[in-house]
N, C-alpha and C. Protein backbone atom coordinates (compact mmCIF):
# COMPACT_ATOMS: atom_id res chain seq x y z
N UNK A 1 146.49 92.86 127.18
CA UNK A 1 147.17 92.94 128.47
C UNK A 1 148.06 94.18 128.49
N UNK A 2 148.47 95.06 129.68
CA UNK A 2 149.16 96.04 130.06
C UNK A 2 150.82 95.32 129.81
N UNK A 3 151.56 96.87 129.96
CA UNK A 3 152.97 95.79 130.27
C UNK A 3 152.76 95.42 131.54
N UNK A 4 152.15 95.98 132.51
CA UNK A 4 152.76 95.77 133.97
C UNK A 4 152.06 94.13 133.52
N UNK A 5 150.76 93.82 133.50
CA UNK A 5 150.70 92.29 133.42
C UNK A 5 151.39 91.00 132.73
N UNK A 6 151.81 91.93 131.36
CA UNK A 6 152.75 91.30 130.36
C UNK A 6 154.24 90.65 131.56
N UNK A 7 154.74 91.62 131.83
CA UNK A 7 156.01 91.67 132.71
C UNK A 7 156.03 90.22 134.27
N UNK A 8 154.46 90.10 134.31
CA UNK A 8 154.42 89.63 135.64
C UNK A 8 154.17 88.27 134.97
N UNK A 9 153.51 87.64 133.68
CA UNK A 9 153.62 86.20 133.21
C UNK A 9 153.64 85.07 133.74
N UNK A 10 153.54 84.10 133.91
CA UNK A 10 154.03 82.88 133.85
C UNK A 10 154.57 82.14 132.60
N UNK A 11 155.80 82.31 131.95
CA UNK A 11 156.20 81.95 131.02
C UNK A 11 156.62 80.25 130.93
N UNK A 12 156.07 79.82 129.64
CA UNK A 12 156.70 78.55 129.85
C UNK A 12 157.89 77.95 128.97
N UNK A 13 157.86 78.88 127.90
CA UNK A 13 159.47 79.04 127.14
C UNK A 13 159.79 79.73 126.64
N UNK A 14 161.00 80.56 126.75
CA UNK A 14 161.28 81.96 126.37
C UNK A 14 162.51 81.21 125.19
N UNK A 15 162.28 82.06 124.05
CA UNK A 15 163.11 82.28 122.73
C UNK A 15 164.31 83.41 122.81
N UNK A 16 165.14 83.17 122.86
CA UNK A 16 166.46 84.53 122.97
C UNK A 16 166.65 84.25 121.85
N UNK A 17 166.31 85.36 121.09
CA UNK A 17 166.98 85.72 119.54
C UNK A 17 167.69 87.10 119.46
N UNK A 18 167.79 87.35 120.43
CA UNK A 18 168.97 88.75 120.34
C UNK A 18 170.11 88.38 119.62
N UNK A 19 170.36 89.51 118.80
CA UNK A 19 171.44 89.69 117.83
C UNK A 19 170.80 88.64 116.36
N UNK A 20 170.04 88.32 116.14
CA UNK A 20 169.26 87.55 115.36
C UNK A 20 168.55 88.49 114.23
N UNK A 21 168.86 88.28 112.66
CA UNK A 21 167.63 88.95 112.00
C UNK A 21 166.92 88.63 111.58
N UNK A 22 165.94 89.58 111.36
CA UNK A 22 164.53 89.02 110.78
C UNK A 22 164.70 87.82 109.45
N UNK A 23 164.42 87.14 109.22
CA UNK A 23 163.11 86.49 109.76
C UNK A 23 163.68 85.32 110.94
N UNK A 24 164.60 85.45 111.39
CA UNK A 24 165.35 84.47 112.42
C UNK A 24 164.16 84.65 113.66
N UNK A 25 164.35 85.18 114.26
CA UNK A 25 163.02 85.60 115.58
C UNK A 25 161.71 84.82 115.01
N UNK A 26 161.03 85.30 114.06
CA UNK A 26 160.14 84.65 113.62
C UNK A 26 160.58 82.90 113.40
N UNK A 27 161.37 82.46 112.75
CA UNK A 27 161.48 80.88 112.48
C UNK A 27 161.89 80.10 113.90
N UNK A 28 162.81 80.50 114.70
CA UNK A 28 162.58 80.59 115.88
C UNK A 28 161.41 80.20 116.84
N UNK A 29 160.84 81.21 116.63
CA UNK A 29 159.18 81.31 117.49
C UNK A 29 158.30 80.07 116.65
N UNK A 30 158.92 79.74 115.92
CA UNK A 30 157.83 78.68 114.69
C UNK A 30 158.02 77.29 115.62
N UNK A 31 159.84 76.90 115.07
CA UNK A 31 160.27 75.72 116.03
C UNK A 31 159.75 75.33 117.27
N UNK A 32 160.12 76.83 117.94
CA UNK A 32 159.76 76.42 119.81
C UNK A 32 158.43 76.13 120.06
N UNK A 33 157.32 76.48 119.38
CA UNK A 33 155.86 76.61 119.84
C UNK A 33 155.67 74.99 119.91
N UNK A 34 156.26 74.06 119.30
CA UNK A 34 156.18 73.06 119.73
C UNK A 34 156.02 72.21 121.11
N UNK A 35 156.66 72.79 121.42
CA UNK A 35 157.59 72.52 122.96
C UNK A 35 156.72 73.29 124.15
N UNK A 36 155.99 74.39 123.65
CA UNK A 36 154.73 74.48 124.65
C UNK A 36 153.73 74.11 124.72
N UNK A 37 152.73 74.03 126.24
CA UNK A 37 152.01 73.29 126.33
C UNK A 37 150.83 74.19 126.10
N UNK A 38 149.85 73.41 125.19
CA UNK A 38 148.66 74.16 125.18
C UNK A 38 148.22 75.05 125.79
N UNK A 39 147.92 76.22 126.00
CA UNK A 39 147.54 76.99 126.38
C UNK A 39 148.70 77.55 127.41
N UNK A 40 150.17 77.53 127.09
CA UNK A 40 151.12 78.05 127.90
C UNK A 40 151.37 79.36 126.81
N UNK A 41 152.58 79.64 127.55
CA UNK A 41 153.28 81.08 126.83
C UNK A 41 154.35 81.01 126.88
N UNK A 42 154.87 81.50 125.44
CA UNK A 42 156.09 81.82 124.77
C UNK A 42 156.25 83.34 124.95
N UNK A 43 157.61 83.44 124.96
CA UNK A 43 158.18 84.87 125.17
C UNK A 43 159.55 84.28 124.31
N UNK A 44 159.65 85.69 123.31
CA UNK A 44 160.39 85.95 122.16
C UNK A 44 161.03 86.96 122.51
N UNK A 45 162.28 87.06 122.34
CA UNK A 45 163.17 88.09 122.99
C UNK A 45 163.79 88.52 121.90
N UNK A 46 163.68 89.78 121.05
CA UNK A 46 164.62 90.01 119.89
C UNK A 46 165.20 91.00 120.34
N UNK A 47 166.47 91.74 119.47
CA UNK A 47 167.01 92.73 118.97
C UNK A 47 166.25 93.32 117.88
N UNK A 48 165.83 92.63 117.00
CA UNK A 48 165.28 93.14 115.41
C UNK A 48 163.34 93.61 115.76
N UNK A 49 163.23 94.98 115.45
CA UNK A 49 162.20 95.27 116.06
C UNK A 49 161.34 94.96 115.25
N UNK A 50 161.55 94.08 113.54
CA UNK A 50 160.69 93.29 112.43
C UNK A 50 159.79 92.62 113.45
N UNK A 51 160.52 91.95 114.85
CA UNK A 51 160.10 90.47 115.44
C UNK A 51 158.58 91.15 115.91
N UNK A 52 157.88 92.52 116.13
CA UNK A 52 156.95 92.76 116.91
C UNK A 52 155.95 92.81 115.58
N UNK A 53 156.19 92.95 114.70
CA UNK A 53 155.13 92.56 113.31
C UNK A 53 155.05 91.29 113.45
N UNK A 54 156.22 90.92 112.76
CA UNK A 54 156.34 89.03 112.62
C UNK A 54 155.22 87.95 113.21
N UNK A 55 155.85 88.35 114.38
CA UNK A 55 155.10 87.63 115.62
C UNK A 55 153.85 87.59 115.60
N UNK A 56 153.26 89.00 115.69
CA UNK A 56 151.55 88.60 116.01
C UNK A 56 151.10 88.69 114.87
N UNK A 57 151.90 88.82 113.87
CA UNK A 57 150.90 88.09 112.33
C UNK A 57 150.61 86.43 112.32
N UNK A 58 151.94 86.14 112.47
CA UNK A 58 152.04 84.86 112.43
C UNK A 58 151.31 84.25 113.47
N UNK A 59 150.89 84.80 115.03
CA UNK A 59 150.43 84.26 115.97
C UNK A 59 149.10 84.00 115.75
N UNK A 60 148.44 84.70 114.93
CA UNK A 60 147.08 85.17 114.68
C UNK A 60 146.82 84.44 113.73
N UNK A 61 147.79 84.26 112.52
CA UNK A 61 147.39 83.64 111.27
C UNK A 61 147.24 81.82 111.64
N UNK A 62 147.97 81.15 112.73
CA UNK A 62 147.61 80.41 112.51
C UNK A 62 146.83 79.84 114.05
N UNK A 63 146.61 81.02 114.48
CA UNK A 63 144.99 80.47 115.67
C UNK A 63 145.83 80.63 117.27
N UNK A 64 147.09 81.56 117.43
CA UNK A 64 147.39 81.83 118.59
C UNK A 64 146.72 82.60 119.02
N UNK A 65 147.22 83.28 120.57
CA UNK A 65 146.36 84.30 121.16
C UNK A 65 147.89 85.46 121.11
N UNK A 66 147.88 86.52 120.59
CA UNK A 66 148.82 87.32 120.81
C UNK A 66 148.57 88.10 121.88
N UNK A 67 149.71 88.24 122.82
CA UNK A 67 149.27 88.79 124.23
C UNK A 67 149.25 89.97 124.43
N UNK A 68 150.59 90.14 123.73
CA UNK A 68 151.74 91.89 123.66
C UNK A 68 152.95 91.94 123.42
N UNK A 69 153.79 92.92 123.54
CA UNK A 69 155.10 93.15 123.50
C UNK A 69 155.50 94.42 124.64
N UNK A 70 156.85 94.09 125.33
CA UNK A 70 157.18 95.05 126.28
C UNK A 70 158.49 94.87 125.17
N UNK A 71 158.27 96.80 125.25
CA UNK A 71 159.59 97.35 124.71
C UNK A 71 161.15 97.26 126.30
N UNK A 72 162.28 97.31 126.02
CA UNK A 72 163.10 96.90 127.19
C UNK A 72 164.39 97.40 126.18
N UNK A 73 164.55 98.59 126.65
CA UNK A 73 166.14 98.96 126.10
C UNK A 73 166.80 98.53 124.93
N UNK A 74 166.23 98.68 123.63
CA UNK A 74 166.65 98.13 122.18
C UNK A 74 165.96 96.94 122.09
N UNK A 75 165.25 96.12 123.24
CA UNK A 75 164.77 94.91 122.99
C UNK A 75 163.69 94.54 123.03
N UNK A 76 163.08 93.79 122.32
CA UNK A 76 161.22 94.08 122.39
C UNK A 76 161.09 92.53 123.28
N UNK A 77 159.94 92.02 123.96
CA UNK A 77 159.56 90.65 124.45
C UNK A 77 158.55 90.27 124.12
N UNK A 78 157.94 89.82 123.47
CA UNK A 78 156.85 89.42 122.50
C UNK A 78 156.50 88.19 123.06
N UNK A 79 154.81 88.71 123.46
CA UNK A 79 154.49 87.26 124.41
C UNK A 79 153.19 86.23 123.60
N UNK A 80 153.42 85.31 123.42
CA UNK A 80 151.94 84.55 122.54
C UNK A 80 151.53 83.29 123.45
N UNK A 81 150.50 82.96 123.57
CA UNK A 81 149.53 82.19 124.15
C UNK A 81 149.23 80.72 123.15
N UNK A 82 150.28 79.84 122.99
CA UNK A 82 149.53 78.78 121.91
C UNK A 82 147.99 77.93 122.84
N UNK A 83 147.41 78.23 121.10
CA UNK A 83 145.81 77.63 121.34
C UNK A 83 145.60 76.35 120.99
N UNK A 84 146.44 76.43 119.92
CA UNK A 84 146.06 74.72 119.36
C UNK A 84 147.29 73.80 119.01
């Protein structure tokens, strides 16, 4: 996905981990994926720019869809798609 599509989303739970360090963003994003609904989307909001690795390793490693990341003034938004 583009940012412009990234940006336009339907999000169904966003993670604020600003001011958070690595691996915080990541354990974070672990907890919440719970709490979405199959095939919804999470948006991860860091400060720590570790979180744009983190994320779509981890999204991938265990069977998400990684969408993208929009960079935003020191802050990255890291969007994942849970599959299962």
């Amino acid at each position: 996905m583009d940012v412009e599509q990234l940006r336009h989303l339907k999000v169904d739970k966003t993670i604020d981990a600003r001011g958070v360090a690595c691996p915080g963003p990541l354990l974070e994003a672990k907890r919440a994926v719970t709490g979405v609904p199959l095939h919804g989307v999470m948006e991860v909001i860091s400060s720590d720019e570790g979180t744009t690795e983190d994320v779509p390793l981890w999204a991938r490693k265990v069977g998400h869809d990684y969408l993208g990341t929009v960079p935003d003034a020191g802050l990255w938004h890291v969007y994942v798609r849970k599959e299962k």
